[in-house]
Protein backbone atom coordinates (compact mmCIF):
# COMPACT_ATOMS: atom_id res chain seq x y z
CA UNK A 1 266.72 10.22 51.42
CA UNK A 2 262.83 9.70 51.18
CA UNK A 3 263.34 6.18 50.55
CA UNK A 4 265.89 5.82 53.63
CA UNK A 5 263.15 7.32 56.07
CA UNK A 6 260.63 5.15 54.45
CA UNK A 7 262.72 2.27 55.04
CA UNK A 8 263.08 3.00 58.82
CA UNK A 9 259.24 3.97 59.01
CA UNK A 10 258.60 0.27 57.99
CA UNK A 11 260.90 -1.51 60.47
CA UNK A 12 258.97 0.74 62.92
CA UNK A 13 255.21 0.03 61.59
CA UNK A 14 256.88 -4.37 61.60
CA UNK A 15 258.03 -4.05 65.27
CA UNK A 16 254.86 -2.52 66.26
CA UNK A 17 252.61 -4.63 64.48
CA UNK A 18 254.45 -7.95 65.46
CA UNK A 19 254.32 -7.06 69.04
CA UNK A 20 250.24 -6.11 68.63
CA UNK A 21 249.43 -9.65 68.93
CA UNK A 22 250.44 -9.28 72.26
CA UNK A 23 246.81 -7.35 72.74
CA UNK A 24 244.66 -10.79 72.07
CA UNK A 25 247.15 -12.80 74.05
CA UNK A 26 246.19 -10.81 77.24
CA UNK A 27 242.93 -9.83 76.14
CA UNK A 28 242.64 -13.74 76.15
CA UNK A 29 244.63 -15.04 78.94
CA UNK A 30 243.01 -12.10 81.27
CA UNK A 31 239.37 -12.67 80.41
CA UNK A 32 240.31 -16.50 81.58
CA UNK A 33 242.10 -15.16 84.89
CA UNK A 34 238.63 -13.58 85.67
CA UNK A 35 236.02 -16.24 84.56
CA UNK A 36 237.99 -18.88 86.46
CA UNK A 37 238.33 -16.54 89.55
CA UNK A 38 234.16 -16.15 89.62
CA UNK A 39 233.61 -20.00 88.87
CA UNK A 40 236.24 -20.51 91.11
CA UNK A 41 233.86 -19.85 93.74
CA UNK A 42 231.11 -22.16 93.17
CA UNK A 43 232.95 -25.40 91.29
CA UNK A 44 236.07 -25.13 93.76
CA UNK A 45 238.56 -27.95 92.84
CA UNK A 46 237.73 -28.43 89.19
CA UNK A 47 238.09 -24.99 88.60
CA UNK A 48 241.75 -24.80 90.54
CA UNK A 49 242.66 -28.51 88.36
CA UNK A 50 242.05 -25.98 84.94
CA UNK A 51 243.15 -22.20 85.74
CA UNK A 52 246.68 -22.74 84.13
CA UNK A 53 247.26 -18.67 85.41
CA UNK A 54 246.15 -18.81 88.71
CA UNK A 55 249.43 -18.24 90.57
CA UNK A 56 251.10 -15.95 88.01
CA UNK A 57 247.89 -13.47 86.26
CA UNK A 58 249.46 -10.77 87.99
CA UNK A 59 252.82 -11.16 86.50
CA UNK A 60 251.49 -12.08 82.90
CA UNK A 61 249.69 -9.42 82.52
CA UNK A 62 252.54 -6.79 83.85
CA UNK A 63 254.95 -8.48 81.37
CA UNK A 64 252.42 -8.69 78.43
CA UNK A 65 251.19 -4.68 79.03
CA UNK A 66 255.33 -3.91 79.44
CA UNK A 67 256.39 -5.66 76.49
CA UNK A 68 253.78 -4.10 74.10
CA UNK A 69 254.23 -0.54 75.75
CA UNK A 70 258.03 -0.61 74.97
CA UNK A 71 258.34 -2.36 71.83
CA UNK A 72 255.52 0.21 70.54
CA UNK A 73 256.87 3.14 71.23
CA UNK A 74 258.69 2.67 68.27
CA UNK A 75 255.84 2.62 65.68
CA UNK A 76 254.31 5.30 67.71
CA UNK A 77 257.56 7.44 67.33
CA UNK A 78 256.94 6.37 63.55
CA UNK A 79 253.17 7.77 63.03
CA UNK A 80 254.13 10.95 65.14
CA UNK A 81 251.83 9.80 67.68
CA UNK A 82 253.66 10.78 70.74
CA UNK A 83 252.22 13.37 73.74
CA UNK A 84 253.84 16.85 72.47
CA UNK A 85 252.10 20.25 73.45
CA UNK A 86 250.00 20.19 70.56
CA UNK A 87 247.82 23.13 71.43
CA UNK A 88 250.90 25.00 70.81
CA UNK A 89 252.94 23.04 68.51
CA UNK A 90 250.33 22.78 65.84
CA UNK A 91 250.16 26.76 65.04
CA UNK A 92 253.67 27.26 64.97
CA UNK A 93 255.12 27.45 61.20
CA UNK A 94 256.69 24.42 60.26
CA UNK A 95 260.22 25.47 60.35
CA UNK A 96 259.94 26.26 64.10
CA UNK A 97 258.19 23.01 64.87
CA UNK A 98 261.33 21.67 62.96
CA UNK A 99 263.68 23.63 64.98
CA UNK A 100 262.30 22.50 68.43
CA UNK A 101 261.83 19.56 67.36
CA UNK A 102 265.84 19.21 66.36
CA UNK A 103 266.29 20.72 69.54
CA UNK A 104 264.81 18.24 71.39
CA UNK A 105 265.60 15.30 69.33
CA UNK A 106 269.73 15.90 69.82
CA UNK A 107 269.62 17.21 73.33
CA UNK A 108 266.93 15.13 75.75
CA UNK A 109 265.74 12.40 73.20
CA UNK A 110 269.55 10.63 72.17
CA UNK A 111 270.75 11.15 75.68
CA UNK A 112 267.99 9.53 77.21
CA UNK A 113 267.77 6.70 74.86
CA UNK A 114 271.30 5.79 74.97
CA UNK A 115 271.01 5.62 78.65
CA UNK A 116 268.09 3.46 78.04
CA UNK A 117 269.96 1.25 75.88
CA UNK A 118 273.34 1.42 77.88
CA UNK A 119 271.85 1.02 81.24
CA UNK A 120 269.35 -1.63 79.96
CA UNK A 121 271.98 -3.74 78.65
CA UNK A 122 273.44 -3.82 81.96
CA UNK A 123 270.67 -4.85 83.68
CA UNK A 124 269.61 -7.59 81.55
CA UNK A 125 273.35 -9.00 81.77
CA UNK A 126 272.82 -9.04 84.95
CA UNK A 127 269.60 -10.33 85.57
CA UNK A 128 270.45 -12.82 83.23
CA UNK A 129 273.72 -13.55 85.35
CA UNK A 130 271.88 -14.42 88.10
CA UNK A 131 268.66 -15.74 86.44
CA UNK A 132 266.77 -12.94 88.73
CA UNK A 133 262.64 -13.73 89.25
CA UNK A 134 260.17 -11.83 90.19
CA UNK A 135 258.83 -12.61 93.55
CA UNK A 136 255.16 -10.69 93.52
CA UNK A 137 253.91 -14.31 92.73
CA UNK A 138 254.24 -17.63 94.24
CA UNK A 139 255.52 -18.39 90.84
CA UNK A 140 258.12 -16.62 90.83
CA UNK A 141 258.45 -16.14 87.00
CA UNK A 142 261.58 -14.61 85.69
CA UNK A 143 262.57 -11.94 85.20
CA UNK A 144 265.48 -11.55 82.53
CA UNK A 145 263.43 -12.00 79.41
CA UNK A 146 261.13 -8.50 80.17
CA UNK A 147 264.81 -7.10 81.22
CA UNK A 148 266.25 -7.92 77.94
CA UNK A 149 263.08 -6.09 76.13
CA UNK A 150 264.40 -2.82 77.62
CA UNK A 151 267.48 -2.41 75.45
CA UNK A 152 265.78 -4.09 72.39
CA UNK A 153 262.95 -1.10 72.67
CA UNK A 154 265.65 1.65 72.90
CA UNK A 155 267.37 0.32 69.85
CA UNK A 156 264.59 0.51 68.02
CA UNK A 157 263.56 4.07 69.10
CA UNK A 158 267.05 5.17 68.44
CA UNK A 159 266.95 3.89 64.75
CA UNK A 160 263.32 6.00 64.62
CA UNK A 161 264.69 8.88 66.09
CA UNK A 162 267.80 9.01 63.61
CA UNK A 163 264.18 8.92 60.96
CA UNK A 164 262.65 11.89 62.69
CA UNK A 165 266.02 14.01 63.68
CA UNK A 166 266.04 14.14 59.60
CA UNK A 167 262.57 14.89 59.49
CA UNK A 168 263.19 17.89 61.44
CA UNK A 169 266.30 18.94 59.70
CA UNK A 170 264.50 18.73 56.35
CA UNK A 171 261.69 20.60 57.67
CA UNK A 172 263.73 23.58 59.35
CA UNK A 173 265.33 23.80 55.60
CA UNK A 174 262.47 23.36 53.74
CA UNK A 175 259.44 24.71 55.68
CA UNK A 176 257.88 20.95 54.81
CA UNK A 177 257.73 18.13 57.09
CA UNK A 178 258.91 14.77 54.45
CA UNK A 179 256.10 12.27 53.82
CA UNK A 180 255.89 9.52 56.57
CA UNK A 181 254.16 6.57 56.63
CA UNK A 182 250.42 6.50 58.40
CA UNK A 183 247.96 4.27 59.12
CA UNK A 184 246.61 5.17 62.10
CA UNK A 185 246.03 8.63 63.22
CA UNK A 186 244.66 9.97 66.46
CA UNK A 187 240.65 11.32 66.85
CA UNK A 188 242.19 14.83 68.53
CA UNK A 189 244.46 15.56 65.44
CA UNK A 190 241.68 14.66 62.89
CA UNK A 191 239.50 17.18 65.48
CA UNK A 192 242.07 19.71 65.14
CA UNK A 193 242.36 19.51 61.27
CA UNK A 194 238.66 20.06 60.93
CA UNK A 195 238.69 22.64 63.32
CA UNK A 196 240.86 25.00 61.00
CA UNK A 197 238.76 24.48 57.64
């Protein structure tokens, strides 16, 4: 079972790490939005003849941010990095962080990402049917690709969540929370840990 979980951890940490590249690419493209926007001012015309973003910036960096905020929440899911009540959470035994967790995991998280998935499906069909574009830019770049990230993100976070809803079921048997892959954990929980030696 440890090796299933494992397995589904690192289809998780892959997503998240493809889709991390995404951070330069804006990093990049936005730092050029802004230099050409304050030589804009003085060189005019040559400027204008080289900013390749100047009538779309807004709209790539709204995709760019959206794409890497929903295609991460997967390997976030994956290094239990999600906002929880941890002031609580954290002094419960493990069994009943298990238990709520369960809880939560069959009753709000699966409901809500199935409608993700279900209702995103249907809305990049239909954006796609009708090739819809954004209109906050002259541009006018479309829209269907980001629209077809929605349902790809909530497939993804459902095939985590199966990973933790065993987590939590091993844990509310066992007392132990299973082994989980980590590479990144979060200054407040290595606060936290130090705080109780």
């Amino acid at each position: 079972m440890q090796a299933f979980l494992l397995r589904i951890d690192r289809l998780s940490a892959w997503s998240g790490k493809a889709i991390s590249w995404i951070i330069l690419l804006s990093t990049f493209l936005i730092s050029y939005d802004i230099l050409m926007r304050y030589l804009s001012k003085p060189l005019g015309d040559f400027i204008h003849a080289i900013w390749f973003t100047y009538s779309y910036s807004y709209d790539m960096s709204y995709y760019l941010y959206a794409i890497l905020f929903m295609i991460g929440g997967a390997y976030t899911l994956s290094r239990a990095q999600h906002v929880r009540g941890d002031i609580f959470y954290r002094k419960w035994p493990v069994k009943v962080q298990g238990a709520v967790d369960l809880f939560l995991y069959i009753f709000a998280f699966f409901p809500g990402i199935i409608a993700l998935i279900s209702v995103g499906a249907q809305w990049a069909a239909a954006s796609w049917a009708i090739h819809e574009r954004s209109f906050t830019s002259e541009a006018a770049p479309p829209l269907y690709p980001l629209k077809t990230v929605i349902p790809i993100a909530g497939t993804l976070m459902a095939i985590q969540g199966v990973a933790e809803t065993i987590r939590s079921y091993i844990a509310v048997r066992t007392g132990v929370w299973p082994p989980r892959l980590s590479d990144v954990e979060e200054t407040e929980t290595i606060l936290a840990r130090q705080s109780e030696l």
